[in-house]
N, C-alpha and C. Protein backbone atom coordinates (compact mmCIF):
# COMPACT_ATOMS: atom_id res chain seq x y z
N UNK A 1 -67.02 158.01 19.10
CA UNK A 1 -66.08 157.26 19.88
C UNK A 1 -65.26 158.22 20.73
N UNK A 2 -64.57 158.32 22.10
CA UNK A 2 -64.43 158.66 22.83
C UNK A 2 -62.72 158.18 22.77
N UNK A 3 -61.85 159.71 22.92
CA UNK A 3 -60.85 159.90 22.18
C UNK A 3 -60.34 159.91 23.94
N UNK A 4 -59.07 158.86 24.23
CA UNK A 4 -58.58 159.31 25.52
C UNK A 4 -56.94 159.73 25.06
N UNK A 5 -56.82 160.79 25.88
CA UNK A 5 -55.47 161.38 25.92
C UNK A 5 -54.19 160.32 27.00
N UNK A 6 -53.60 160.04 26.14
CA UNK A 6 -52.20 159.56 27.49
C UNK A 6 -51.48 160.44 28.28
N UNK A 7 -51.97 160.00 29.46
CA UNK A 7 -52.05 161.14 30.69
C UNK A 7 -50.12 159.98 31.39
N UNK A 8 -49.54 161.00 31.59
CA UNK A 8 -48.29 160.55 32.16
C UNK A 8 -48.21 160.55 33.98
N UNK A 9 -47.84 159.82 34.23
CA UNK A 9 -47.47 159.58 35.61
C UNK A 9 -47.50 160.95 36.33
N UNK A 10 -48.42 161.13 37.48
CA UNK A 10 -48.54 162.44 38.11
C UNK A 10 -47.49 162.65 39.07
N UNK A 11 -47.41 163.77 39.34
CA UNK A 11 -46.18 163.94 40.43
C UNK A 11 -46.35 164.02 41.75
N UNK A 12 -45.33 164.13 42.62
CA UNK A 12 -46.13 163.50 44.37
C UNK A 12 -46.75 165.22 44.46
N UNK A 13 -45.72 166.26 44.11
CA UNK A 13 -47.07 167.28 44.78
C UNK A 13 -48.17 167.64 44.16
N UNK A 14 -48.42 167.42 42.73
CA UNK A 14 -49.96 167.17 42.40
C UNK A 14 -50.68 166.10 43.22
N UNK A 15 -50.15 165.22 43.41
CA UNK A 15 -50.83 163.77 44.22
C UNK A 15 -51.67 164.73 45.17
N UNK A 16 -50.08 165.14 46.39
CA UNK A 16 -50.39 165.94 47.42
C UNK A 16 -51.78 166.85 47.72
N UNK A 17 -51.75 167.78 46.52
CA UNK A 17 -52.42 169.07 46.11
C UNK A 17 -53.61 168.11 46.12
N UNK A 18 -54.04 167.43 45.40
CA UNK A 18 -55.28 166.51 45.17
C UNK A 18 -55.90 166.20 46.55
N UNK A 19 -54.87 165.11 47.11
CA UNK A 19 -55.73 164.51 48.21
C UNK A 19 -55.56 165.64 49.69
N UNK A 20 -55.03 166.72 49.51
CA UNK A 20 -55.54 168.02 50.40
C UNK A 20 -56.58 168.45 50.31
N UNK A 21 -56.97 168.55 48.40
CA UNK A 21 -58.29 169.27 48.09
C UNK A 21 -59.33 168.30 48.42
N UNK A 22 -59.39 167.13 48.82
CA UNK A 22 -60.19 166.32 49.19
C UNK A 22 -60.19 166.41 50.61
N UNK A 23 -59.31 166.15 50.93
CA UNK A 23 -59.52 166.79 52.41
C UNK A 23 -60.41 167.69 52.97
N UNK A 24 -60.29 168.60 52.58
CA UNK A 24 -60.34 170.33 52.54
C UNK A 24 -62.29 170.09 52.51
N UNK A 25 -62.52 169.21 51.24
CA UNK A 25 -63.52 168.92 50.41
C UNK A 25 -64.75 168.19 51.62
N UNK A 26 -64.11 166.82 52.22
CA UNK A 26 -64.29 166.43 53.14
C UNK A 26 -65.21 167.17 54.25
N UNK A 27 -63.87 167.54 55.02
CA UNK A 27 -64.53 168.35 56.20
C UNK A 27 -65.44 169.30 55.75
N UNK A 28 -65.84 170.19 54.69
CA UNK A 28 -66.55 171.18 54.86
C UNK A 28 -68.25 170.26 54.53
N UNK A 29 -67.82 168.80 53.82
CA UNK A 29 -69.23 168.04 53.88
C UNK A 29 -69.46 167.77 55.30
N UNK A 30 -68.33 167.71 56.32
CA UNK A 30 -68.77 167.10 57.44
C UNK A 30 -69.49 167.92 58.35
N UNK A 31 -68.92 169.07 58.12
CA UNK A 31 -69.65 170.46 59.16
C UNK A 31 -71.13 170.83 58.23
N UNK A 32 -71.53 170.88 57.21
CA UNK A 32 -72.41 171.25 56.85
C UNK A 32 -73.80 170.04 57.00
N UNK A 33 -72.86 168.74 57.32
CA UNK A 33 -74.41 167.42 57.69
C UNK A 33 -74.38 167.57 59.13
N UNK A 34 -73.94 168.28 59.81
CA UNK A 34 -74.21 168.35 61.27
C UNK A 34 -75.22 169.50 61.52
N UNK A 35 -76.35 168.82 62.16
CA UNK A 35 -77.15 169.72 62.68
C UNK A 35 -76.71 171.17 63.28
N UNK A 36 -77.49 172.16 63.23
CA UNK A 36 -77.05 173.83 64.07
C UNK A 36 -77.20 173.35 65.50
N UNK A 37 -76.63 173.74 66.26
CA UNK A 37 -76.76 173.78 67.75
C UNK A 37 -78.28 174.31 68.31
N UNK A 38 -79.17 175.01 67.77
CA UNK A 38 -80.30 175.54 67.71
C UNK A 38 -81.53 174.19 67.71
N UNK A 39 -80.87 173.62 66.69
CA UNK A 39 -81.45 171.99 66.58
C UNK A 39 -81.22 171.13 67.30
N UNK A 40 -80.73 171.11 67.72
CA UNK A 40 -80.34 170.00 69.40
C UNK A 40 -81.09 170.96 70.73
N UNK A 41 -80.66 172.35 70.44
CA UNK A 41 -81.18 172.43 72.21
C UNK A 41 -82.76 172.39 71.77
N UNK A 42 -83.36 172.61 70.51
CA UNK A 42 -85.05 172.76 70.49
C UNK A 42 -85.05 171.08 70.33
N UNK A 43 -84.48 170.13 70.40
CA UNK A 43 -84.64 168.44 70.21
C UNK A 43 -84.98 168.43 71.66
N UNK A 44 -84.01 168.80 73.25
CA UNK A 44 -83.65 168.98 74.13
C UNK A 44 -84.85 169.05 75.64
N UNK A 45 -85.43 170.61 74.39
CA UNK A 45 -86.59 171.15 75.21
C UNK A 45 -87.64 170.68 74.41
N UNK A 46 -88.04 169.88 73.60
CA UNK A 46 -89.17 169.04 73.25
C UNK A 46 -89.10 167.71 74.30
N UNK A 47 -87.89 166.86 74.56
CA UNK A 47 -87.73 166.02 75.75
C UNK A 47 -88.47 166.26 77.12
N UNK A 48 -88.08 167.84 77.59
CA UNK A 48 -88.15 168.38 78.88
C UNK A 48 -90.02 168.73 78.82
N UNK A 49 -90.43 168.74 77.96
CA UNK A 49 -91.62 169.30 77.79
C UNK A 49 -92.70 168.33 77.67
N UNK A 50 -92.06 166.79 77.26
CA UNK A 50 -92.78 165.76 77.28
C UNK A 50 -92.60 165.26 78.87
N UNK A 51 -91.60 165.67 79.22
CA UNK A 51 -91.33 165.25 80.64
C UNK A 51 -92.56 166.16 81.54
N UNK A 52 -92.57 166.98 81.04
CA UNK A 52 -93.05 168.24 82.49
C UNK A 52 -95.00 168.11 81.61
N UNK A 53 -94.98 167.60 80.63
CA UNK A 53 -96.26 166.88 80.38
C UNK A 53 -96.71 166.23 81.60
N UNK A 54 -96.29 165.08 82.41
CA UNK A 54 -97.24 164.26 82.98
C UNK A 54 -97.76 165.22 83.70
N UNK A 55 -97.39 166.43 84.52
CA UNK A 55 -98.06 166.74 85.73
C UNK A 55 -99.16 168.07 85.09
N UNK A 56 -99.47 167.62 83.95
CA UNK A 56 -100.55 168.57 83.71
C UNK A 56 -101.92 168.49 83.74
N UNK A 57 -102.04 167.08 84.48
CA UNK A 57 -103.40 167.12 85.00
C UNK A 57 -104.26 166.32 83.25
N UNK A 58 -105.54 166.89 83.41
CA UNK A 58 -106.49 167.01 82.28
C UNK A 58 -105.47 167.49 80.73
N UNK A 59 -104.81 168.13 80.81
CA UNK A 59 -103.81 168.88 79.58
C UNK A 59 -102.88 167.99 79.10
N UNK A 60 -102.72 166.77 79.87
CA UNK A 60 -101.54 165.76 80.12
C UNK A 60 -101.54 165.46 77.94
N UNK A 61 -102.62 165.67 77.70
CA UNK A 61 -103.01 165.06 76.10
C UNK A 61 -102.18 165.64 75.02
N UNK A 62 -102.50 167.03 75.49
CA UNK A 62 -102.05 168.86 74.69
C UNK A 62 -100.87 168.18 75.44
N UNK A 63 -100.18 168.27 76.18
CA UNK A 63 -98.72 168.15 76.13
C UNK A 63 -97.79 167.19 75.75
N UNK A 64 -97.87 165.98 76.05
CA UNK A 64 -97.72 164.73 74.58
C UNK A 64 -97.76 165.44 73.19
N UNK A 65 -99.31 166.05 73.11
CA UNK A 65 -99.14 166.25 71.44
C UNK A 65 -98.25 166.84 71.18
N UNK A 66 -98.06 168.09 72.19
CA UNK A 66 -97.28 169.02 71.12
C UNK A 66 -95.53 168.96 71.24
N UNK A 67 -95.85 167.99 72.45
CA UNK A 67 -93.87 167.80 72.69
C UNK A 67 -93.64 166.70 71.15
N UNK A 68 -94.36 165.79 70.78
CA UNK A 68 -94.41 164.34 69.89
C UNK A 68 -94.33 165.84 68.31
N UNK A 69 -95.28 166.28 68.16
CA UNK A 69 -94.87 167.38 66.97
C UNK A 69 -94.01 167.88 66.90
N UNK A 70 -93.45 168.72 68.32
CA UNK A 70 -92.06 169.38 67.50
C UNK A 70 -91.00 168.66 67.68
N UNK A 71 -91.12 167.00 68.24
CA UNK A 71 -89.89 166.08 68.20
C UNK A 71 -89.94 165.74 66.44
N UNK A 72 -90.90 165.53 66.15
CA UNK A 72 -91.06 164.54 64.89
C UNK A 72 -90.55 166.05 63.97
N UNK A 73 -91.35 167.34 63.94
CA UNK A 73 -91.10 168.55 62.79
C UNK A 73 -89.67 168.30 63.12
N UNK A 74 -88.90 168.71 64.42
CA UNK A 74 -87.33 169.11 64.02
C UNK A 74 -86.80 167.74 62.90
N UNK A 75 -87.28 166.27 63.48
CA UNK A 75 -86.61 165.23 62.45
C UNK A 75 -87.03 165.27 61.04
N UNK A 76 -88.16 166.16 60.73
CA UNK A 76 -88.50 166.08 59.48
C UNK A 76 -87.98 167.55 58.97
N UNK A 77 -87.77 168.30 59.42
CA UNK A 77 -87.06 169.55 59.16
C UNK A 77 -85.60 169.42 58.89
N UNK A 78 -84.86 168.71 59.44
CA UNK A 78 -83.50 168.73 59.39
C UNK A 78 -82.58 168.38 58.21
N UNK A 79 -83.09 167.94 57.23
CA UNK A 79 -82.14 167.45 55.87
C UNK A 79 -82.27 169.00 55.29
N UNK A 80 -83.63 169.84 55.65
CA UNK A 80 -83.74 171.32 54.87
C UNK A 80 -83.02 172.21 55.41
N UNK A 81 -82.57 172.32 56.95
CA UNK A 81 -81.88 172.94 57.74
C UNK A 81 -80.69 172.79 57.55
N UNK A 82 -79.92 171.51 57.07
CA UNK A 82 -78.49 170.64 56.75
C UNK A 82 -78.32 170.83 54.95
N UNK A 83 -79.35 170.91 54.79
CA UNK A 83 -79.36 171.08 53.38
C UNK A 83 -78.71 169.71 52.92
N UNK A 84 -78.62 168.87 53.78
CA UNK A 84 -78.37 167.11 53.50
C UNK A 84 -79.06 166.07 53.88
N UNK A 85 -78.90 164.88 53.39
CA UNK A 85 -79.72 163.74 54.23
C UNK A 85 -79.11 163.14 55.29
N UNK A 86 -77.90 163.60 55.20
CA UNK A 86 -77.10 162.69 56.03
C UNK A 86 -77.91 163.00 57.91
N UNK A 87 -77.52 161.85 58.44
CA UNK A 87 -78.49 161.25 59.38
C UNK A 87 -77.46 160.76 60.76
N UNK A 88 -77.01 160.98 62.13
CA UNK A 88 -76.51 160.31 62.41
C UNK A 88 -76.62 158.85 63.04
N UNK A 89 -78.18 158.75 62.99
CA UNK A 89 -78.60 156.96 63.28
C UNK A 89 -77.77 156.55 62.05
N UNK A 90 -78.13 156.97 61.27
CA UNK A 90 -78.17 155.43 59.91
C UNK A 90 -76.61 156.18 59.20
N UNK A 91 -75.69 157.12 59.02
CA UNK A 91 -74.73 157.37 58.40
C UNK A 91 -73.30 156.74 59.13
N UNK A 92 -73.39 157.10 60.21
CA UNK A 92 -72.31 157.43 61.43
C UNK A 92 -71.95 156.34 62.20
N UNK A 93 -71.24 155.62 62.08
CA UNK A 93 -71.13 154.48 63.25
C UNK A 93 -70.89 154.60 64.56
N UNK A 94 -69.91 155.63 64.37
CA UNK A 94 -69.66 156.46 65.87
C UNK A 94 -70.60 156.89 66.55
N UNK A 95 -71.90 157.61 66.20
CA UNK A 95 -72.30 158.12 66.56
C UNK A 95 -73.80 157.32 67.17
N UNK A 96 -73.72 155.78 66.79
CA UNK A 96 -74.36 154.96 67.70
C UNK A 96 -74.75 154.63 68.88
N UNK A 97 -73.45 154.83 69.46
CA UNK A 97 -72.77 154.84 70.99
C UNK A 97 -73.55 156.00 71.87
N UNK A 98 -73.09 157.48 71.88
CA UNK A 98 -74.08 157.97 72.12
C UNK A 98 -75.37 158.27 72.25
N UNK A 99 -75.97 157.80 70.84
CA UNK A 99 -77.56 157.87 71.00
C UNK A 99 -78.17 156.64 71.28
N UNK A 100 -77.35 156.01 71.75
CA UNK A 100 -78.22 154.97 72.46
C UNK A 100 -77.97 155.14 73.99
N UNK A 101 -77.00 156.02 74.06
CA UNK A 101 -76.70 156.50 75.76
C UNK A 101 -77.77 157.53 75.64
N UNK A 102 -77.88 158.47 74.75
CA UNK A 102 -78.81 159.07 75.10
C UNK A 102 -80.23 158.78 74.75
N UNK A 103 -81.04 157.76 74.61
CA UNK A 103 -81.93 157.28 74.53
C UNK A 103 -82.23 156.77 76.04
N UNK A 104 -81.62 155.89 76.22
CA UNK A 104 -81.57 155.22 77.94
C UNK A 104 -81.61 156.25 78.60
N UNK A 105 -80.62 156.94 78.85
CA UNK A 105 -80.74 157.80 79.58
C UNK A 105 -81.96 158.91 80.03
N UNK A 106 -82.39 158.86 78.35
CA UNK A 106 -83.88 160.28 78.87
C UNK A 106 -84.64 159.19 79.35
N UNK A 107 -85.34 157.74 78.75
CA UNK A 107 -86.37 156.99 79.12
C UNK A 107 -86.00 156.12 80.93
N UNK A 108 -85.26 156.51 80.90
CA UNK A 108 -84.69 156.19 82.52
C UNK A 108 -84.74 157.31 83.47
N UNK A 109 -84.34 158.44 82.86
CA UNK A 109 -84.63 159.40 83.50
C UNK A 109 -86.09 160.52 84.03
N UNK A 110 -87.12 159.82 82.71
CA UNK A 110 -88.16 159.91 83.04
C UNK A 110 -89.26 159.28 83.61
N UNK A 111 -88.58 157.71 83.61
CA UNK A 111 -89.48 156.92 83.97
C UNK A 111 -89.06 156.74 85.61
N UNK A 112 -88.21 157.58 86.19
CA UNK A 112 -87.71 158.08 87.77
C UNK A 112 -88.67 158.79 88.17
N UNK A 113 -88.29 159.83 87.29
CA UNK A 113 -89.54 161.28 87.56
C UNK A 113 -90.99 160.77 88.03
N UNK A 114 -91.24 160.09 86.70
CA UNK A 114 -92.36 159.99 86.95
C UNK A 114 -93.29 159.12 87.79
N UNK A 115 -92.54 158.19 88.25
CA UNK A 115 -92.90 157.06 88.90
C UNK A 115 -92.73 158.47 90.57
N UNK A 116 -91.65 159.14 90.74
CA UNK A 116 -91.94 159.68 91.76
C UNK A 116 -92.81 160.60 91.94
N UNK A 117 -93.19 161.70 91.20
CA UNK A 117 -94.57 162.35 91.08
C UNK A 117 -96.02 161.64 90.88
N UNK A 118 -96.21 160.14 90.41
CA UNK A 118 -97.31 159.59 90.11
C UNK A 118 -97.69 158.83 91.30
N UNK A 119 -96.34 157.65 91.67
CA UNK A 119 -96.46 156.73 93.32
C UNK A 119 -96.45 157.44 94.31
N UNK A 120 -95.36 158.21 94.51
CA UNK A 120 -94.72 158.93 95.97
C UNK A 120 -95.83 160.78 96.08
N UNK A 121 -96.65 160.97 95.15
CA UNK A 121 -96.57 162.59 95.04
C UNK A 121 -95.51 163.60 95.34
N UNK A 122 -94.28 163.38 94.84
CA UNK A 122 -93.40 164.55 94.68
C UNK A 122 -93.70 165.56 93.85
N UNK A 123 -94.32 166.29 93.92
CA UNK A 123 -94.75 166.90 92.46
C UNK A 123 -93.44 167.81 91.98
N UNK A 124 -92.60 168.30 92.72
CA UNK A 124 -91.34 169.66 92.08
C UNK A 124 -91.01 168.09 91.24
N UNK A 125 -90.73 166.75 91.59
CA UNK A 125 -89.43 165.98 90.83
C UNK A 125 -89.78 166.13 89.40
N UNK A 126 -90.75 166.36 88.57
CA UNK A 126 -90.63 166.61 87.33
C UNK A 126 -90.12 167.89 86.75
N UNK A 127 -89.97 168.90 87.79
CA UNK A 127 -88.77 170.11 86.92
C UNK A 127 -87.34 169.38 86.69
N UNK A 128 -86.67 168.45 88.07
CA UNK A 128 -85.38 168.19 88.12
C UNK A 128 -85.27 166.86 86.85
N UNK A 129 -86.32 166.21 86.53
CA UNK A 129 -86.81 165.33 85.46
C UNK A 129 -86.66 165.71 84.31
N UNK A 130 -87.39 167.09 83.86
CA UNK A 130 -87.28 167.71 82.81
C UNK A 130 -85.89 168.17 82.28
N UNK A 131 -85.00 168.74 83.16
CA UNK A 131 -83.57 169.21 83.25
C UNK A 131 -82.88 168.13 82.52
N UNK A 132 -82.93 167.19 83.52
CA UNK A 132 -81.95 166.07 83.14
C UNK A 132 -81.94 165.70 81.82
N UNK A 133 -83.94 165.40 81.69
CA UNK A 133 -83.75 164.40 80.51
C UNK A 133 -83.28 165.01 79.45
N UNK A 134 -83.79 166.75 78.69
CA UNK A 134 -83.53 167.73 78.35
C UNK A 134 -82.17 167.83 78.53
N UNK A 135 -81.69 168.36 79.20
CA UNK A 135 -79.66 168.35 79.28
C UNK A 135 -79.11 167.03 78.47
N UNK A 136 -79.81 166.15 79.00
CA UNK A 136 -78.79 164.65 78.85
C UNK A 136 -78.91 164.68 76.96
N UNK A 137 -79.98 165.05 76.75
CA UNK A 137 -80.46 164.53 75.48
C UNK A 137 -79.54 166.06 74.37
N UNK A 138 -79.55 167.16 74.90
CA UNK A 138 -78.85 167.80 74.45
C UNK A 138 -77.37 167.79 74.50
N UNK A 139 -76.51 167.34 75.02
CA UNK A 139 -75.36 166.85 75.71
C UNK A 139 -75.06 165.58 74.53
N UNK A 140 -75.24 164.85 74.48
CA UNK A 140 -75.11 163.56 73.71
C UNK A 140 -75.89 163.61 72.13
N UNK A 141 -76.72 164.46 72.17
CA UNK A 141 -77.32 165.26 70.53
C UNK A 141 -75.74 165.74 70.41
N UNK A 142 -75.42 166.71 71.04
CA UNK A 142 -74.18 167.35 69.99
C UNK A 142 -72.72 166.47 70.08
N UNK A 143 -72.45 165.16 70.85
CA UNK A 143 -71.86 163.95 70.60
C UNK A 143 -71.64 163.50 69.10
N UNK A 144 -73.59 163.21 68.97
CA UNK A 144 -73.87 162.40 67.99
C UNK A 144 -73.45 163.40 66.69
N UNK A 145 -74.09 164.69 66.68
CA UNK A 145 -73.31 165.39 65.58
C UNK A 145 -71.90 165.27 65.69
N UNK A 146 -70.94 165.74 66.66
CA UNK A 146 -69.46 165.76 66.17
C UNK A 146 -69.21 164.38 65.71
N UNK A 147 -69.88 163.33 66.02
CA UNK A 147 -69.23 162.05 65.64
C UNK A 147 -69.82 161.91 64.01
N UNK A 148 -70.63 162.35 64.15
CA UNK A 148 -71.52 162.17 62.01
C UNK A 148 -70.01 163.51 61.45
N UNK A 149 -70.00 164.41 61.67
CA UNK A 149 -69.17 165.46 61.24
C UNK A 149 -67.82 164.56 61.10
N UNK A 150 -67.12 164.09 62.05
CA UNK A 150 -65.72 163.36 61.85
C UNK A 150 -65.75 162.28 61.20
N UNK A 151 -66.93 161.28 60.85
CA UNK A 151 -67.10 160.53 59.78
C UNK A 151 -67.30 160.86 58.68
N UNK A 152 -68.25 161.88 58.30
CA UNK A 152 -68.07 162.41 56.70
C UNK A 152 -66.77 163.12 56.19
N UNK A 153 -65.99 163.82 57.70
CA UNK A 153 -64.64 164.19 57.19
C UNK A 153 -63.67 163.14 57.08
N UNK A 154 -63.67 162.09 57.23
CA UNK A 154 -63.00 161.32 56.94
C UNK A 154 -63.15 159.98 55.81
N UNK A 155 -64.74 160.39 55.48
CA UNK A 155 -64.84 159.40 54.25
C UNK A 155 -65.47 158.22 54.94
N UNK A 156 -66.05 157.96 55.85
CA UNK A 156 -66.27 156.72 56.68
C UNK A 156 -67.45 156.18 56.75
């Protein structure tokens, strides 16, 4: 049988001391479920690389594949890199907002590109294609982390 001690009314700066160390406790979960910056710009240039795919002719295949692999390895890599599961689709509410700006944004931004290199033959518009979608997607990647980071520091 399980012997409990009568614990007396705590005092406000133990209270204090407590919900600091939770604090404290908090944020360092929040910085450690946020992806490295290394992981967003290689998310970034897997975008730019699926972009600068269409104009490869016959290769158009090899470049799909291998932009679609290292999109999918970084998402399957990242709980080992975070050393967590935490996720900012499915954890973060905040961090909704952005990745759905940055979703639109690359599939809008490529489907510009490419409609102008495929209809019009512009062929340079898929470097300025690649940039964008690549920037945009890196730009709003590290959004989506600070917003997963300020939700786990806050318990949310």
């Amino acid at each position: 049988m399980e012997r409990r001690e009568q614990v007396g009314p705590i005092n406000r700066d133990d209270a204090q001391s407590q919900l600091e160390s939770l604090a404290a406790d908090r944020a360092a979960a929040g910085a450690r479920a946020a992806a490295p910056w290394w992981l967003i710009m290689l998310h970034g240039a897997s975008i730019a690389g699926f972009a600068l795919s269409f104009g490869l002719g016959d290769g158009q295949a090899v470049g799909f594949g291998v932009s679609v692999l290292v999109f999918v390895g970084l998402g399957v890599i990242r709980p080992w890199v975070t050393r967590t599961h935490a996720e900012p689709w499915s954890r973060s509410k905040r961090a909704v907002a952005p990745g759905v700006i940055q979703l639109l944004l690359a599939v809008i931004i490529i489907a510009v590109g490419v409609i102008a290199y495929d209809q019009f033959g512009i062929e340079w518009a898929l470097w300025p294609t690649a940039l964008l979608a690549g920037g945009t997607t890196v730009l709003f990647g590290m959004q989506m982390e600070r917003a997963l980071t300020r939700d786990v520091a806050e318990g949310a």
